[in-house]
C-alpha atoms as a PDB file:
ATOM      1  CA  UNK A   1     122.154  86.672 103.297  1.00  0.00           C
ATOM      2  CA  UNK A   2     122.303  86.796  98.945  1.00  0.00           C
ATOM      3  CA  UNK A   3     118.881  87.025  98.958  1.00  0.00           C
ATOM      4  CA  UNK A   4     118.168  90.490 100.900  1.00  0.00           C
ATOM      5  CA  UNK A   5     120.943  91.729  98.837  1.00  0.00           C
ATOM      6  CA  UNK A   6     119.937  91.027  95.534  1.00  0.00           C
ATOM      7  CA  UNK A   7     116.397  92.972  96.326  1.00  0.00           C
ATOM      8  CA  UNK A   8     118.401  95.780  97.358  1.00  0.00           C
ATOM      9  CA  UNK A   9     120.726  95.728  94.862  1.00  0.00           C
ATOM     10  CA  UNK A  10     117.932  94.841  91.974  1.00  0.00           C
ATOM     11  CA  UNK A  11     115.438  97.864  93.944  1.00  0.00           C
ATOM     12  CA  UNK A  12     118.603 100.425  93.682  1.00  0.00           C
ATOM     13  CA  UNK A  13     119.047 100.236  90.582  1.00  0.00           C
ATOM     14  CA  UNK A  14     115.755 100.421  89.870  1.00  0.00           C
ATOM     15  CA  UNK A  15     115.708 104.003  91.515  1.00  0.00           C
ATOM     16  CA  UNK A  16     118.235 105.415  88.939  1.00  0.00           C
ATOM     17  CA  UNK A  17     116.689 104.005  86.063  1.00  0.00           C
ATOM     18  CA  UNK A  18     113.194 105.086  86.940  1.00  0.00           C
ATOM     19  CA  UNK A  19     114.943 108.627  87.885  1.00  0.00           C
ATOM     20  CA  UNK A  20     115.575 109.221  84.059  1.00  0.00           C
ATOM     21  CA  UNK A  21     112.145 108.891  83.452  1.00  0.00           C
ATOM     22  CA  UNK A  22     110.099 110.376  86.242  1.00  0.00           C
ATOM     23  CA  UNK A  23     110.276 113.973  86.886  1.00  0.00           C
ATOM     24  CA  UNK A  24     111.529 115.304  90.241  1.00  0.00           C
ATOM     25  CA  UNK A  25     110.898 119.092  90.442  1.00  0.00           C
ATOM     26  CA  UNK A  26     108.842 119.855  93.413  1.00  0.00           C
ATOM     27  CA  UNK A  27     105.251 121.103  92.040  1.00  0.00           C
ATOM     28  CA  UNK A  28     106.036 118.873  88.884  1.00  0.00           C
ATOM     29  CA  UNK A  29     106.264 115.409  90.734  1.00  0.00           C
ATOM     30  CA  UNK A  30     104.633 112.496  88.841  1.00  0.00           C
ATOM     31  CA  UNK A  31     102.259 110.474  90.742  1.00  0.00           C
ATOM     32  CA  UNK A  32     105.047 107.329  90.557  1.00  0.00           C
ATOM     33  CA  UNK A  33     107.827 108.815  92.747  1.00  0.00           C
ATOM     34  CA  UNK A  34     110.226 105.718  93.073  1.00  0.00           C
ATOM     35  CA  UNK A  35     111.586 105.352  97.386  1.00  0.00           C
ATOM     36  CA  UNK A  36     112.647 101.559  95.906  1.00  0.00           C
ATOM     37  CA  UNK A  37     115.699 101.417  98.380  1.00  0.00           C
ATOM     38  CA  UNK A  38     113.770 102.686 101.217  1.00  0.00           C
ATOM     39  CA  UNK A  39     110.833  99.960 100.477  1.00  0.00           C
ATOM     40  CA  UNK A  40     113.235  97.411 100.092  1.00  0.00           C
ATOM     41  CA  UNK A  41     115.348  98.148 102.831  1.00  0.00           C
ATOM     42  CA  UNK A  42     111.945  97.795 105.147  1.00  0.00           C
ATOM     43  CA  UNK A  43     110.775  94.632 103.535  1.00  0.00           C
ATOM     44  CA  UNK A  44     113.809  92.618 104.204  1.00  0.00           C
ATOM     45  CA  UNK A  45     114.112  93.014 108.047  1.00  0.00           C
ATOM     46  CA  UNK A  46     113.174  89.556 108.852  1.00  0.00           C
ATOM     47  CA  UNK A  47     115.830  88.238 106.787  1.00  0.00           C
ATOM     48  CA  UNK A  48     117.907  90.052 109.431  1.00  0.00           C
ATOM     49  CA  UNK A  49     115.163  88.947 112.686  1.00  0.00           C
ATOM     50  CA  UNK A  50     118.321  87.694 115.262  1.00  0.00           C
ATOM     51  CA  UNK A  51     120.858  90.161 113.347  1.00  0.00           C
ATOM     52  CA  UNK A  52     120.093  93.441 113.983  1.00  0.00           C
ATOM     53  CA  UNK A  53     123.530  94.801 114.297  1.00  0.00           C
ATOM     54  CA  UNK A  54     123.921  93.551 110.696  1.00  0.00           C
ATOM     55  CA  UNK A  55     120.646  95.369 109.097  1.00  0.00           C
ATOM     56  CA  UNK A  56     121.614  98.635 110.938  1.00  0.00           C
ATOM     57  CA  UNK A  57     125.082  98.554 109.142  1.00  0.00           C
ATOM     58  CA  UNK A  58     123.261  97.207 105.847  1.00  0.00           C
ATOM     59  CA  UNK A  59     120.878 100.230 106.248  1.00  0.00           C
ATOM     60  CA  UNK A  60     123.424 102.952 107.291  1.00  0.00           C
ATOM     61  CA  UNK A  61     125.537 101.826 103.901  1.00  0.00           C
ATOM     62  CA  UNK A  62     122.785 101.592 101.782  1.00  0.00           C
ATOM     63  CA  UNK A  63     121.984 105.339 102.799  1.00  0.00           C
ATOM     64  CA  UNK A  64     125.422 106.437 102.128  1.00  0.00           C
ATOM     65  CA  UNK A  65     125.341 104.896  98.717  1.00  0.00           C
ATOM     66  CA  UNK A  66     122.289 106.382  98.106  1.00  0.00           C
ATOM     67  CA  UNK A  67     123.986 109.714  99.138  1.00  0.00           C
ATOM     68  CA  UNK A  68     126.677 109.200  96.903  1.00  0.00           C
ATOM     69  CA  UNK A  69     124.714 108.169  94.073  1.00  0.00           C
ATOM     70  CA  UNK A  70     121.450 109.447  93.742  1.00  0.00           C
ATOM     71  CA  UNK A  71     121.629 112.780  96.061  1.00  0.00           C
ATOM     72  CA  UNK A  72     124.183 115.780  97.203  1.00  0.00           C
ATOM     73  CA  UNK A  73     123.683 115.372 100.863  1.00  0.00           C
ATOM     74  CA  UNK A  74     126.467 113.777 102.233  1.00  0.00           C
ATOM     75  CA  UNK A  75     125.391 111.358 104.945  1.00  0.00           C
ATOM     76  CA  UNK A  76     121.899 112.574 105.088  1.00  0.00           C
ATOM     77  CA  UNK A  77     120.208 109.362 103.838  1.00  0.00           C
ATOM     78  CA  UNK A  78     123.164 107.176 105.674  1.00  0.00           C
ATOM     79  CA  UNK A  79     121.650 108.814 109.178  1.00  0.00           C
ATOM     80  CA  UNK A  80     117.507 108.630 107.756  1.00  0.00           C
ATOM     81  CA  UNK A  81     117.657 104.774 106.564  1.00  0.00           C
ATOM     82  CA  UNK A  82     119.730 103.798 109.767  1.00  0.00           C
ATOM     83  CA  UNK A  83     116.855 105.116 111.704  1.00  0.00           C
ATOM     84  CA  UNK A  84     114.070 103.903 109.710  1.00  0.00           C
ATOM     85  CA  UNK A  85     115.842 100.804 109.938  1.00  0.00           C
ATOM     86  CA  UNK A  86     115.645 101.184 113.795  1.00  0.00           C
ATOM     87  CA  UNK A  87     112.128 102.369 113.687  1.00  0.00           C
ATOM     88  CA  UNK A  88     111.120  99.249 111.371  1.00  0.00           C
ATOM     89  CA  UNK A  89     113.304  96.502 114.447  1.00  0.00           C
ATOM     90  CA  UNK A  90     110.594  97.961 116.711  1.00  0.00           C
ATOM     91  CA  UNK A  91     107.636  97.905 115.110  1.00  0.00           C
ATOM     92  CA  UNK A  92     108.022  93.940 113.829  1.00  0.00           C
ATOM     93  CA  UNK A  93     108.621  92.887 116.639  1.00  0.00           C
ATOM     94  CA  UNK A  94     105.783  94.289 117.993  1.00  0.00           C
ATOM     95  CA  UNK A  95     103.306  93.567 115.010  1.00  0.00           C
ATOM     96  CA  UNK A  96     102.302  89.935 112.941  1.00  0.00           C
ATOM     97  CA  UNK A  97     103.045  91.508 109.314  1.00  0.00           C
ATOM     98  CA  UNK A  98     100.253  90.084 106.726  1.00  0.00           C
ATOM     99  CA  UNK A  99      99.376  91.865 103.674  1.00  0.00           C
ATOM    100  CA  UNK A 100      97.241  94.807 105.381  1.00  0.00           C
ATOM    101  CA  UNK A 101      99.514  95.611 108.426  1.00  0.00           C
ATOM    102  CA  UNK A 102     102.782  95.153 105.469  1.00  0.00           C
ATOM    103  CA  UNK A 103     100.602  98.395 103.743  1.00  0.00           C
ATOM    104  CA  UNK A 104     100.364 100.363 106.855  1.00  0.00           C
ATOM    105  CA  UNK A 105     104.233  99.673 107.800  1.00  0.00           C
ATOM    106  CA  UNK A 106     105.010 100.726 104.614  1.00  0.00           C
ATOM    107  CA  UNK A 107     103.200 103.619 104.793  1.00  0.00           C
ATOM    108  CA  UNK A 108     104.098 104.900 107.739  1.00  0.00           C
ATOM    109  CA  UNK A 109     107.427 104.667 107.148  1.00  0.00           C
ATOM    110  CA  UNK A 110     107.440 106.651 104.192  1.00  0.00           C
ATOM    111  CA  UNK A 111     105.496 109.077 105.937  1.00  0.00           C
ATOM    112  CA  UNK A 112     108.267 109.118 108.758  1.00  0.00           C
ATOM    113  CA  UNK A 113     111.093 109.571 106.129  1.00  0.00           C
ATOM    114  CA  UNK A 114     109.066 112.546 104.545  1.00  0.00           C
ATOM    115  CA  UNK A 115     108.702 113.850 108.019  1.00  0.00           C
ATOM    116  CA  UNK A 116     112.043 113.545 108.948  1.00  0.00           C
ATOM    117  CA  UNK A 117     113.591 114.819 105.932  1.00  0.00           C
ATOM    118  CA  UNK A 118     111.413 117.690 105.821  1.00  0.00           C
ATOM    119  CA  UNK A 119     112.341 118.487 109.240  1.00  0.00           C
ATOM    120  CA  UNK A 120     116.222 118.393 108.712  1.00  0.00           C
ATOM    121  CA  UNK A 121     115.141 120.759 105.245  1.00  0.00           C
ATOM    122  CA  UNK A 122     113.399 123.231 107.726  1.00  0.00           C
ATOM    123  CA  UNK A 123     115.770 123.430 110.584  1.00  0.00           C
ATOM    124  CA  UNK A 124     118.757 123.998 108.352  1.00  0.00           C
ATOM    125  CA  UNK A 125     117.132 125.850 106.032  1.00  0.00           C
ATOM    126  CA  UNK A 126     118.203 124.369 103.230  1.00  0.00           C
ATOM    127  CA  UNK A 127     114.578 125.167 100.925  1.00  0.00           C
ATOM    128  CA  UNK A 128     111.906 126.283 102.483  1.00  0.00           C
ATOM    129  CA  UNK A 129     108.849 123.834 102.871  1.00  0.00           C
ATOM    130  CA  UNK A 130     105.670 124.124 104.245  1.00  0.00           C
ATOM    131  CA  UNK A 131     103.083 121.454 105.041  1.00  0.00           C
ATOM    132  CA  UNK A 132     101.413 121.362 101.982  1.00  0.00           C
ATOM    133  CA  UNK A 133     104.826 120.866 100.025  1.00  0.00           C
ATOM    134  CA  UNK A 134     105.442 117.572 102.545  1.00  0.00           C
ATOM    135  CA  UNK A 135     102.184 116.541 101.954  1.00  0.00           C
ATOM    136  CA  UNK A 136     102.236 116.463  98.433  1.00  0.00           C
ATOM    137  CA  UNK A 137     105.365 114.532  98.609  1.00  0.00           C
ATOM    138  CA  UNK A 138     103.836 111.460 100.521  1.00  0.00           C
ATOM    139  CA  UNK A 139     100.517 111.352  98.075  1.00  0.00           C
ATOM    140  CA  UNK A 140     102.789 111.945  95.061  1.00  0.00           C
ATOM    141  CA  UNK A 141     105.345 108.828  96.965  1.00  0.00           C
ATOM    142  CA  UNK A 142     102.881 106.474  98.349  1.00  0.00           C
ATOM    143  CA  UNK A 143     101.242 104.464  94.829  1.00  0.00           C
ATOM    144  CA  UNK A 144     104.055 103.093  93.325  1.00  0.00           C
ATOM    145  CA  UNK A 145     105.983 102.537  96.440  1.00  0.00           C
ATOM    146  CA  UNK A 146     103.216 100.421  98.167  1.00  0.00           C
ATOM    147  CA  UNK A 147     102.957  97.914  95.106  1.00  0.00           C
ATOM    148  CA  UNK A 148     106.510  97.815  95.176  1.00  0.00           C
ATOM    149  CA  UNK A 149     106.444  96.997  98.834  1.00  0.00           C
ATOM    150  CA  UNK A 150     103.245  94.311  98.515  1.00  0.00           C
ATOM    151  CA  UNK A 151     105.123  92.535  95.537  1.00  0.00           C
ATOM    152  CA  UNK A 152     108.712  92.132  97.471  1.00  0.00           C
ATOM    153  CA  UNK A 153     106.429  91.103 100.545  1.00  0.00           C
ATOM    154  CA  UNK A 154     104.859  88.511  98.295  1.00  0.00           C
ATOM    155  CA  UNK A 155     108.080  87.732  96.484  1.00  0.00           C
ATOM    156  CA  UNK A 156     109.566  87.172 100.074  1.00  0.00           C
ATOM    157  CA  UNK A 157     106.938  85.391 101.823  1.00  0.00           C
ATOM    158  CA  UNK A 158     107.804  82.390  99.820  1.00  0.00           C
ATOM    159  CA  UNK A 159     111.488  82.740 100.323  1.00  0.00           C
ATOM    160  CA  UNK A 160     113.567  80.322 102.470  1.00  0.00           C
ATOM    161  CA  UNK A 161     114.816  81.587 105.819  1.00  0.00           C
ATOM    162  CA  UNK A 162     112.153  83.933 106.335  1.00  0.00           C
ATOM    163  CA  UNK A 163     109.603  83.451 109.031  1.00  0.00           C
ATOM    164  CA  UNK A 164     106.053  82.140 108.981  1.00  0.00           C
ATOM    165  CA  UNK A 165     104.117  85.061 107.927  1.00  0.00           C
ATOM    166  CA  UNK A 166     100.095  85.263 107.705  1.00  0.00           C
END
């Protein structure tokens, strides 16, 4: 159980450190945008393979920290990782991760959380957005995130407790 939390802890910190350096204005987004937490939060599900009761409640905190931290949207994150976090149960289950189908996860669950967010932006009406803006967000997201994701998938192949993967 240390071990997931140190890569959370170590990839949430990285987000606010990496946040002083990389700009975040919409049309000005640097090609690095850091989603750290998110990326680790997905790579260390099967730490948590017969405890899914305890990721969901590692997730939904994590988001609320996140919220509290990094962002002005109370709960917001605390309801998007929880169902990432569900999303991500379902598809390992279903799926042998290796390197390629660890890329794709990753992927598409940044896509998701783009979609989702963007969704909850429109509906309430918060800014508006368009599809272009929500595309621009997942190219400007997906670089850096997926090398971050392919190195803790490495880092945590090799880790005790995890299962056998490919």
């Amino acid at each position: 159980m240390t071990t997931p939390i140190i890569i959370i802890v170590i990839s949430f910190f990285l987000d606010g450190i990496l946040s002083n350096f990389l700009d975040y204005m919409l049309n000005d987004l640097s090609l690095f945008t850091p989603y750290f937490t998110l990326i680790s939060l997905i790579a260390i599900y099967p730490f948590f393979i017969k405890e899914n009761n305890k990721y969901y409640i590692l997730a939904a905190i994590l988001g609320f920290l996140y919220d509290l931290f990094y962002t002005n949207l109370f709960l917001t994150n605390a309801i998007f990782f929880f169902l990432i976090s569900y999303f991500v149960s379902i598809i390992e289950r279903k799926i042998e991760l290796n390197l390629i189908t660890n890329l794709l996860l990753l992927a598409f669950m940044l896509m998701i959380y783009h979609l989702i967010f963007a969704l909850t932006l429109f509906i309430f009406n918060v800014v508006p957005i368009n599809i272009t803006n929500i595309i621009y967000l997942i190219s400007h997201s997906l670089i850096l995130n997926l090398i971050y994701g392919e190195i803790l998938f490495l880092l945590c192949k090799y880790l005790p407790k995890r299962r056998h993967l490919n």
